[in-house]
C-alpha atoms as a PDB file:
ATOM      1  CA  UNK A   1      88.394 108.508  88.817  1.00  0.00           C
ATOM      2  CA  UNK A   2      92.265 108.286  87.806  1.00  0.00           C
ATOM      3  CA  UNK A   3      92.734 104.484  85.561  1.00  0.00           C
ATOM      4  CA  UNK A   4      96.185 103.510  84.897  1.00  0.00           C
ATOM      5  CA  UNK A   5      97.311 100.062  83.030  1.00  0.00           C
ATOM      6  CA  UNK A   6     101.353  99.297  83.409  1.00  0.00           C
ATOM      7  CA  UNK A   7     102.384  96.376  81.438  1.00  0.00           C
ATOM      8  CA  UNK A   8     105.882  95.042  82.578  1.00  0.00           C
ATOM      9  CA  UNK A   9     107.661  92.919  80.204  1.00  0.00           C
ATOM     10  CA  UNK A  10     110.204  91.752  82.564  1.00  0.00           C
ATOM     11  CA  UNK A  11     113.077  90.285  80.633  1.00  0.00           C
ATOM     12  CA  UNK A  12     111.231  89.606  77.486  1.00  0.00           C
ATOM     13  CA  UNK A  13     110.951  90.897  74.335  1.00  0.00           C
ATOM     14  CA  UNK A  14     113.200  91.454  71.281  1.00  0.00           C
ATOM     15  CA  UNK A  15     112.833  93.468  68.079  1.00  0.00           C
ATOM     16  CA  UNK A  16     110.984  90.643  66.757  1.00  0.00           C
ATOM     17  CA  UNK A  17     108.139  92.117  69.122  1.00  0.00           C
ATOM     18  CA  UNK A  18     107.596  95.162  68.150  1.00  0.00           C
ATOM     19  CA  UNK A  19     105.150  94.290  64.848  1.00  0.00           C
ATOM     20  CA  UNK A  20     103.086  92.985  67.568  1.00  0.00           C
ATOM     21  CA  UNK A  21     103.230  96.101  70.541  1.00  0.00           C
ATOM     22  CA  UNK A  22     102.519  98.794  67.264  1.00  0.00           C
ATOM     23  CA  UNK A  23      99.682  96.322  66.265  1.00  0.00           C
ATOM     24  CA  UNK A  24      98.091  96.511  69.999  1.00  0.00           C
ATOM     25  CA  UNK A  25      99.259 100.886  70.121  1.00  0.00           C
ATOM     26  CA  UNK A  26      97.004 101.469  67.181  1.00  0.00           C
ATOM     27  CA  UNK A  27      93.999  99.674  68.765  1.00  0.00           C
ATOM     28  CA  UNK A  28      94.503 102.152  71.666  1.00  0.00           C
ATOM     29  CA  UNK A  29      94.809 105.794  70.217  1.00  0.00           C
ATOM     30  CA  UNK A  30      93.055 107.189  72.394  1.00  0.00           C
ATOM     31  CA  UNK A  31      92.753 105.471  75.550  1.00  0.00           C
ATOM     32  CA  UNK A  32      90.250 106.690  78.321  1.00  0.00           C
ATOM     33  CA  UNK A  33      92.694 105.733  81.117  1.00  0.00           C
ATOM     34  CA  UNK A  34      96.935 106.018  81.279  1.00  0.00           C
ATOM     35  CA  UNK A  35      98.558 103.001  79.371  1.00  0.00           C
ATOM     36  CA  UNK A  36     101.903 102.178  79.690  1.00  0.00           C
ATOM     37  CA  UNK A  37     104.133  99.223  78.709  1.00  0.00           C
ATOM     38  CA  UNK A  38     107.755  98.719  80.465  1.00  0.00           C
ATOM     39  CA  UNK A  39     109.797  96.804  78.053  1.00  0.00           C
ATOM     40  CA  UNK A  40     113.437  96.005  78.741  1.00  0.00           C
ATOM     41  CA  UNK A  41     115.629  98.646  78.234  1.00  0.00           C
ATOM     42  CA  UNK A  42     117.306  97.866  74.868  1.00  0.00           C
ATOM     43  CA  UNK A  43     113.603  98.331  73.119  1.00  0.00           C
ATOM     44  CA  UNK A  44     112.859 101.537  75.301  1.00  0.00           C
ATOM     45  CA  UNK A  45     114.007 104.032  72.314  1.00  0.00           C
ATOM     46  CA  UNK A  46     111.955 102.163  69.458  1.00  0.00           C
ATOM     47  CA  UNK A  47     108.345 101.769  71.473  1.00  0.00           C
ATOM     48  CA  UNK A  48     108.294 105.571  72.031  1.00  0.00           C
ATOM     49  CA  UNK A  49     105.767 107.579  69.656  1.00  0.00           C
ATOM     50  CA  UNK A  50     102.439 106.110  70.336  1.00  0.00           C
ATOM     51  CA  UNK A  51      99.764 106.981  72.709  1.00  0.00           C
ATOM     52  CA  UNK A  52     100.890 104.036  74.842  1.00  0.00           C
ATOM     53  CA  UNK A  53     103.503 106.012  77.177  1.00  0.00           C
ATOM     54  CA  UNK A  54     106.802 103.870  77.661  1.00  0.00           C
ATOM     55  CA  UNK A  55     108.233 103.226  81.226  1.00  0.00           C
ATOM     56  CA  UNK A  56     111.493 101.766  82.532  1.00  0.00           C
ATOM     57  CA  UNK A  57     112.150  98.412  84.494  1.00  0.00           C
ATOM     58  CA  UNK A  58     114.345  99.830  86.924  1.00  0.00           C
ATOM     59  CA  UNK A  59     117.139 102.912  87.814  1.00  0.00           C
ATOM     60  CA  UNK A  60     120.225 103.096  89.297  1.00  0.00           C
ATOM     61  CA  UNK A  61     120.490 105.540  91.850  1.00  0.00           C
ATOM     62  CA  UNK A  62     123.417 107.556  90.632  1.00  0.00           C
ATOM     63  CA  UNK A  63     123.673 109.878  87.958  1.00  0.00           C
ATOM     64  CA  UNK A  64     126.664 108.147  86.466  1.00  0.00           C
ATOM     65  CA  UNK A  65     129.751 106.495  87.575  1.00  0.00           C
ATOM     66  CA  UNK A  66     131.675 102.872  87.535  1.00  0.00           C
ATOM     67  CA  UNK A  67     128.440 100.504  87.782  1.00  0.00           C
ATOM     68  CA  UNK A  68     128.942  97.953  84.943  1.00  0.00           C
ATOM     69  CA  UNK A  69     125.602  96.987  83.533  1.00  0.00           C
ATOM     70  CA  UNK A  70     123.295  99.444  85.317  1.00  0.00           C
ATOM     71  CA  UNK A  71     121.037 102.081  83.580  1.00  0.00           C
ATOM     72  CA  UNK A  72     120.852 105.638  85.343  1.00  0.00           C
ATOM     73  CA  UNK A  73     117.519 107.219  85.680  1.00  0.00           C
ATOM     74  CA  UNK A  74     118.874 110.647  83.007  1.00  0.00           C
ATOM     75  CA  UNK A  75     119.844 107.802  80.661  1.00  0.00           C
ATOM     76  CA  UNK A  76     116.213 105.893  80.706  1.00  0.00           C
ATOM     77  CA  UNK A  77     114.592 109.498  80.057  1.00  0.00           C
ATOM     78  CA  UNK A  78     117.150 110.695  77.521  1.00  0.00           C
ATOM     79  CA  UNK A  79     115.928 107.105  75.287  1.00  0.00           C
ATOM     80  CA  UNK A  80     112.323 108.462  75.764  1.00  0.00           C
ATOM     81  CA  UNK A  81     110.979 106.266  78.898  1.00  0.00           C
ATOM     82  CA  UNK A  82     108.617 109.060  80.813  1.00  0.00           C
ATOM     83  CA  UNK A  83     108.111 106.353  83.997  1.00  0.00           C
ATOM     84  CA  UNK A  84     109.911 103.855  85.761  1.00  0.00           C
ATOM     85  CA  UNK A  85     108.953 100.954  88.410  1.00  0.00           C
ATOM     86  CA  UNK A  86     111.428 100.779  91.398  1.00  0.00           C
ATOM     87  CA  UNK A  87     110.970  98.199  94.444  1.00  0.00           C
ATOM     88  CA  UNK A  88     109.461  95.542  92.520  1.00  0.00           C
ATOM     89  CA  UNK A  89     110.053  92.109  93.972  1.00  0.00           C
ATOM     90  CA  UNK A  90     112.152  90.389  91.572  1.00  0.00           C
ATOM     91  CA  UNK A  91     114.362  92.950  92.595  1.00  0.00           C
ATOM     92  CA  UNK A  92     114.127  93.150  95.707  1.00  0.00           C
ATOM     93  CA  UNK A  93     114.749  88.972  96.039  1.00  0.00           C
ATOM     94  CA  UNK A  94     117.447  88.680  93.049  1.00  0.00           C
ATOM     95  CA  UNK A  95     119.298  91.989  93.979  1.00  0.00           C
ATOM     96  CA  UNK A  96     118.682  92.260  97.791  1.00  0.00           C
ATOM     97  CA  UNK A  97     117.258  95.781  97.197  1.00  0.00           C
ATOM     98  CA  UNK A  98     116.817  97.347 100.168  1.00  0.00           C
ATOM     99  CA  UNK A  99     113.738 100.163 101.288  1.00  0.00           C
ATOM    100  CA  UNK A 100     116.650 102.755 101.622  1.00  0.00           C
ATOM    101  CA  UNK A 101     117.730 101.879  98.231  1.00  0.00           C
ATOM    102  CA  UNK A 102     114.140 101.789  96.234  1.00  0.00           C
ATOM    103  CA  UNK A 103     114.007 105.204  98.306  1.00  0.00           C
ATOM    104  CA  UNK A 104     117.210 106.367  96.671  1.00  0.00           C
ATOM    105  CA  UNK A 105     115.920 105.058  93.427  1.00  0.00           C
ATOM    106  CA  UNK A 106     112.965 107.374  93.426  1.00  0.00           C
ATOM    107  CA  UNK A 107     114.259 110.450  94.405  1.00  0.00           C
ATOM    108  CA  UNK A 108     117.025 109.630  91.612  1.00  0.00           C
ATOM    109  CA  UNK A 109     114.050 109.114  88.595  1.00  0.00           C
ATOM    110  CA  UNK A 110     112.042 112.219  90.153  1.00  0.00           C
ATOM    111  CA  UNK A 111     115.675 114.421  89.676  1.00  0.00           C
ATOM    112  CA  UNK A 112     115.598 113.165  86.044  1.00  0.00           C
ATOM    113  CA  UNK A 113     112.166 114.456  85.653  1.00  0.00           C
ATOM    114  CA  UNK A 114     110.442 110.809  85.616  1.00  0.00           C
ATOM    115  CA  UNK A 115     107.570 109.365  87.687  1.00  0.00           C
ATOM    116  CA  UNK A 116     108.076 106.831  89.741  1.00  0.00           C
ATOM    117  CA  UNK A 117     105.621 103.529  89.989  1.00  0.00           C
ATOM    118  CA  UNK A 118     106.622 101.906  93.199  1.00  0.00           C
ATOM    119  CA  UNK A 119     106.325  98.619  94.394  1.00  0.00           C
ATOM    120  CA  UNK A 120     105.297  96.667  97.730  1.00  0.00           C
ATOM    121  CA  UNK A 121     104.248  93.504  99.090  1.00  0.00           C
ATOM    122  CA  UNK A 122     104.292  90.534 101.111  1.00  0.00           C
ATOM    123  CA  UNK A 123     105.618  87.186 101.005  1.00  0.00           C
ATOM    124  CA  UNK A 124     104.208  84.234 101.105  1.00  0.00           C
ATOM    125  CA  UNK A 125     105.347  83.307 104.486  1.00  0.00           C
ATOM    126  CA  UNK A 126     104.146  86.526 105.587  1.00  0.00           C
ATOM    127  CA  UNK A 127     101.143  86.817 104.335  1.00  0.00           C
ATOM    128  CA  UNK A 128     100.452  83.022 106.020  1.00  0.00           C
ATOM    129  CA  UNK A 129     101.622  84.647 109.355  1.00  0.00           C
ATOM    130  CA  UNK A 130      99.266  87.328 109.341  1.00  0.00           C
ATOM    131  CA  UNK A 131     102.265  90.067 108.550  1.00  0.00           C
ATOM    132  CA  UNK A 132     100.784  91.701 105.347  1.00  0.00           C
ATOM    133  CA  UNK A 133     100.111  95.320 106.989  1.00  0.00           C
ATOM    134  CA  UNK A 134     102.700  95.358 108.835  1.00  0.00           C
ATOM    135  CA  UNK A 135     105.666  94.570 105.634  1.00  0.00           C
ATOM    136  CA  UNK A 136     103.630  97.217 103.881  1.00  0.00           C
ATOM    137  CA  UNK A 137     103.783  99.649 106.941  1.00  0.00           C
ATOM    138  CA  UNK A 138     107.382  99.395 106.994  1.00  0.00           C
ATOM    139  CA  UNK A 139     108.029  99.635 103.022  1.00  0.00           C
ATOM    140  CA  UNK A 140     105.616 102.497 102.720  1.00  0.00           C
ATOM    141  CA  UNK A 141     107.075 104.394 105.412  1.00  0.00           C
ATOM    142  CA  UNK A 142     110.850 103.600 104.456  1.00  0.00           C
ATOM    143  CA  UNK A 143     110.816 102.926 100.282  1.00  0.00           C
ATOM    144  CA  UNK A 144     108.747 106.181  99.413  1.00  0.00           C
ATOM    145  CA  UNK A 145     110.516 109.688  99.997  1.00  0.00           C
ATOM    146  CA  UNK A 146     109.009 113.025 101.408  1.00  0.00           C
ATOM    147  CA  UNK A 147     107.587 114.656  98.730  1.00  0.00           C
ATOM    148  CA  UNK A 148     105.895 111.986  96.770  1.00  0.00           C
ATOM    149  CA  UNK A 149     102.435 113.259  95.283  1.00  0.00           C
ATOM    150  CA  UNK A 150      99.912 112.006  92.589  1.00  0.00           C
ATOM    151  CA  UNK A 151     102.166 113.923  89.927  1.00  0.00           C
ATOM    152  CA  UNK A 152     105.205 111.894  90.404  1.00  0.00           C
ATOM    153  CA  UNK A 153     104.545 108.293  92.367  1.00  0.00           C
ATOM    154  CA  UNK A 154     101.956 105.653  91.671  1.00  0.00           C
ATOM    155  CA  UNK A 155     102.122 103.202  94.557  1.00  0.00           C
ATOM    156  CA  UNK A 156     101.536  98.822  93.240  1.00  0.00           C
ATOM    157  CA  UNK A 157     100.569  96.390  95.501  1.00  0.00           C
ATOM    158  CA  UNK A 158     101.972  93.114  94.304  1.00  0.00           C
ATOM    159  CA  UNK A 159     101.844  90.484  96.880  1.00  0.00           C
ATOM    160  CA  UNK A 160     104.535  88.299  96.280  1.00  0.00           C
ATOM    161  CA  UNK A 161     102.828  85.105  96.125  1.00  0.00           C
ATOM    162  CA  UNK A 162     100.402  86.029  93.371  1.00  0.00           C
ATOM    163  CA  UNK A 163     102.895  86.943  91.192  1.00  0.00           C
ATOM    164  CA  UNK A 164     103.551  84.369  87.773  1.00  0.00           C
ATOM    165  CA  UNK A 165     101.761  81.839  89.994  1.00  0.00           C
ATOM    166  CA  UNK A 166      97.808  82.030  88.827  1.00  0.00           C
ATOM    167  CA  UNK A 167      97.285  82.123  92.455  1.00  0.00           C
ATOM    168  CA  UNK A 168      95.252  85.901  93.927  1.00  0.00           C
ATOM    169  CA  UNK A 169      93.975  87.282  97.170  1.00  0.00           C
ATOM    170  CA  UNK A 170      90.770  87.316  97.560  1.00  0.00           C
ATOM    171  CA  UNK A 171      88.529  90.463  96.243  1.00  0.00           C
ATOM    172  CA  UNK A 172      88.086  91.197 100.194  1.00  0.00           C
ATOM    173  CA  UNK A 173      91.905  90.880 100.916  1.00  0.00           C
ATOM    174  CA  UNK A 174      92.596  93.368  97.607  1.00  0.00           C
ATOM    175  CA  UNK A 175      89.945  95.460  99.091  1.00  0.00           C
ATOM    176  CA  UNK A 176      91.377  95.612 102.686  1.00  0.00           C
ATOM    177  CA  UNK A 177      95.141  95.948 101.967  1.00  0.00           C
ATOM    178  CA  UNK A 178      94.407  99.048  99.324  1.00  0.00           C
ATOM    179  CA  UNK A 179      91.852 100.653 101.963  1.00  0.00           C
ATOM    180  CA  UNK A 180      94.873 100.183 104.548  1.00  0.00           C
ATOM    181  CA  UNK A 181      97.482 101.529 102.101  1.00  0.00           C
ATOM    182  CA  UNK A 182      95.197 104.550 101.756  1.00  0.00           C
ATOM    183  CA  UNK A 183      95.104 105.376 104.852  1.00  0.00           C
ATOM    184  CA  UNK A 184      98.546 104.937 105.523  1.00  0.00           C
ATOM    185  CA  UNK A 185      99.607 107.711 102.612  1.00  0.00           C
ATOM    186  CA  UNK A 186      96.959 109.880 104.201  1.00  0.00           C
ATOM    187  CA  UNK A 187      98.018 110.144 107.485  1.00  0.00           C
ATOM    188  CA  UNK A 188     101.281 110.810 106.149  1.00  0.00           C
ATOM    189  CA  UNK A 189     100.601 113.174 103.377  1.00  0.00           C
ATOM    190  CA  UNK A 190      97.183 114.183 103.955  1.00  0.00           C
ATOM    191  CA  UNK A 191      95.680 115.319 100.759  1.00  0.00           C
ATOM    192  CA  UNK A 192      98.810 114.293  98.211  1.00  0.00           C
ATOM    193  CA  UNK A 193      98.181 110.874  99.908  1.00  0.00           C
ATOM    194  CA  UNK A 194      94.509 110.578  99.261  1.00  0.00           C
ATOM    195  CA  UNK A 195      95.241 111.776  95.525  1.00  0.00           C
ATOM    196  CA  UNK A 196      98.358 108.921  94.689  1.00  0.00           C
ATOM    197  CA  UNK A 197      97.097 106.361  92.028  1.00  0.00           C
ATOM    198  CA  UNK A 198      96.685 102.795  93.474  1.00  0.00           C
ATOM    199  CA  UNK A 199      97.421  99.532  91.600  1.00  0.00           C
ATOM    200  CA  UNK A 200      97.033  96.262  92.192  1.00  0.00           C
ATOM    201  CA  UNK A 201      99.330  93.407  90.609  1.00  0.00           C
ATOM    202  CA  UNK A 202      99.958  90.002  90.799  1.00  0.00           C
ATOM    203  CA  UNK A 203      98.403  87.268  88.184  1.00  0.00           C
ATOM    204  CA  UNK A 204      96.233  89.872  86.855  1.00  0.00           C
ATOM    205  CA  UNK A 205      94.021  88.518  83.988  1.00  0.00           C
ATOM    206  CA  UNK A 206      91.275  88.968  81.747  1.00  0.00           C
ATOM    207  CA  UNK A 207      89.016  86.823  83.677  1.00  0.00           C
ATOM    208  CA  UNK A 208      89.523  88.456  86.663  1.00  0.00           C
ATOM    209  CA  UNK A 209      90.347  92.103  85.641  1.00  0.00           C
ATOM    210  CA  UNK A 210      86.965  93.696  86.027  1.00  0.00           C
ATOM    211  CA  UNK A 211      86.177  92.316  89.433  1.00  0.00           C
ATOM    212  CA  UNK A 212      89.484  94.067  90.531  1.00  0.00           C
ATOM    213  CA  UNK A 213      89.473  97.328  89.051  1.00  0.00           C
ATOM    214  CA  UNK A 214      86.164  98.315  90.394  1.00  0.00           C
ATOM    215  CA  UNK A 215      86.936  97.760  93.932  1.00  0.00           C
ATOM    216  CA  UNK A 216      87.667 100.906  95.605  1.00  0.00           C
ATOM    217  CA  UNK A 217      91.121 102.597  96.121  1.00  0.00           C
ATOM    218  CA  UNK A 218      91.840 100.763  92.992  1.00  0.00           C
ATOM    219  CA  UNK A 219      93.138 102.640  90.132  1.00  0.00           C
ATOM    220  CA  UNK A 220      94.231  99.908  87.914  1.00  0.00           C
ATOM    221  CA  UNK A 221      96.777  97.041  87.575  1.00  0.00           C
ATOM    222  CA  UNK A 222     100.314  96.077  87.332  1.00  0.00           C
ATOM    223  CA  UNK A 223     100.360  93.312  84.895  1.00  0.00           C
ATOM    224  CA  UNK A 224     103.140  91.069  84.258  1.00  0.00           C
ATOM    225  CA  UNK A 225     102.863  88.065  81.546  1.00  0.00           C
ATOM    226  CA  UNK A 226     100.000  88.405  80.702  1.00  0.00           C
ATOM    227  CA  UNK A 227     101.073  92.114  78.688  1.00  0.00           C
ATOM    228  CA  UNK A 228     103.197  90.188  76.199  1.00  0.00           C
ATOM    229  CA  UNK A 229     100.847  89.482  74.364  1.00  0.00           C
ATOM    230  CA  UNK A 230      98.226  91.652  72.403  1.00  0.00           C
ATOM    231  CA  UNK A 231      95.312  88.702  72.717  1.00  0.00           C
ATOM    232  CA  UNK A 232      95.955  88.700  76.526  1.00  0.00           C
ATOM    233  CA  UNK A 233      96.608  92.171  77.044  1.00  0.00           C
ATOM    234  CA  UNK A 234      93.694  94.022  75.411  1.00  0.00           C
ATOM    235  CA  UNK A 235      90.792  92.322  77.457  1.00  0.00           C
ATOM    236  CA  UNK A 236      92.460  93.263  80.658  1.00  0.00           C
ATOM    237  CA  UNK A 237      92.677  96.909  79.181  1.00  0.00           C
ATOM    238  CA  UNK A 238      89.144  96.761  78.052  1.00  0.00           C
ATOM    239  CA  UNK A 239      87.851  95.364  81.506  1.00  0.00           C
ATOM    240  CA  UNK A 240      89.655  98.558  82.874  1.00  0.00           C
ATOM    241  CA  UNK A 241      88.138 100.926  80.372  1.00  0.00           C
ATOM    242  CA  UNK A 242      84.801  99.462  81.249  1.00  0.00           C
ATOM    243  CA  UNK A 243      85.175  99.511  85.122  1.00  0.00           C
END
């Protein structure tokens, strides 16, 4: 079974962490699953080289043009970032990122030759009103593009609520949103659908990893804080190597 670990730095992280990142890269050589840390942008160039592959935050949809502070998917590859996460929620909330524009997003990183790991999930307000499937219904069906397969789209489940707040679903909930997230890429991709890597985010840590990660139609985890740090990081990576 496809394993994938995606570390997301958010906006942390300065070249006074990189002693630490090489110190965790050498640990993992050679990994039995995909590992991959997203740092911000400016330490993109100087994290490439090790067997821990090195994804992007985020991607403007254009190639280039007049948008003051924004990163274009060509330019992300060109500093040696092979993946990049588009939809997650911070940006969806901070930035009012709309499905049509994480959907522009990805089909800009898959013309630059990138892979695209894309996120969805509820709020808390939803999830208390019984909306989870149907927010994820509509996100699926308007965030990811027609011709997403396993080769160029990993699809993360973050639910909004869970994420920096220590708080998780339940291992049934996990269970029954990634079994109806499944099925939803099937019946619209049939095959390429069943094959997409699924992770699961949202306060993701080493003392729940394992019991995650072997539940089915889950491939792994998005992890946010808790990948800062090498002592935090590597037991969640172990608990996936082990699942």
């Amino acid at each position: 079974m496809y394993k994938m670990i995606v570390g997301n730095w958010k906006m942390n992280g300065t070249s006074a962490d990189l002693e630490e990142f090489f110190d965790f890269a050498n640990d993992w050589l050679n990994p039995m699953f995909d590992l991959m840390i997203c740092p911000p942008a400016t330490l993109i160039g100087r994290m490439t080289g090790t067997s821990v592959m090195i994804g992007a935050q985020d991607c403007h949809a254009d190639v280039k043009g007049a948008h003051t502070g924004d990163i274009s998917a060509e330019m992300l590859a060109d500093a040696g970032a092979t993946h990049v996460i588009v939809g997650h929620s911070e940006r969806r909330t901070d930035h009012a990122e709309t499905n049509a524009m994480v959907a522009a997003k990805t089909n800009a990183a898959w013309n630059a030759e990138m892979k695209v790991i894309l996120c969805i999930g509820e709020t808390e307000a939803q999830y208390r009103a019984g909306e989870t499937l149907d927010v994820l219904r509509t996100q699926m069906a308007e965030s990811i593009p027609d011709g997403a397969m396993k080769t160029n789209i990993t699809i993360a489940y973050e639910p909004v609520w869970a994420i920096g707040t220590g708080l998780t679903p339940t291992l049934q909930e996990i269970a029954d949103v990634h079994a109806f997230i499944r099925e939803t890429l099937v019946a619209r991709f049939g095959d390429a659908g069943a094959a997409m890597p699924l992770l699961y985010g949202g306060s993701v840590k080493a003392s729940n990893a394992r019991d995650i990660f072997v539940l089915p139609n889950v491939n792994g985890g998005l992890v946010g804080g808790a990948s800062l740090r090498k002592a935090d990081f590597t037991p969640i990576c172990s608990a996936l190597e082990q699942a």
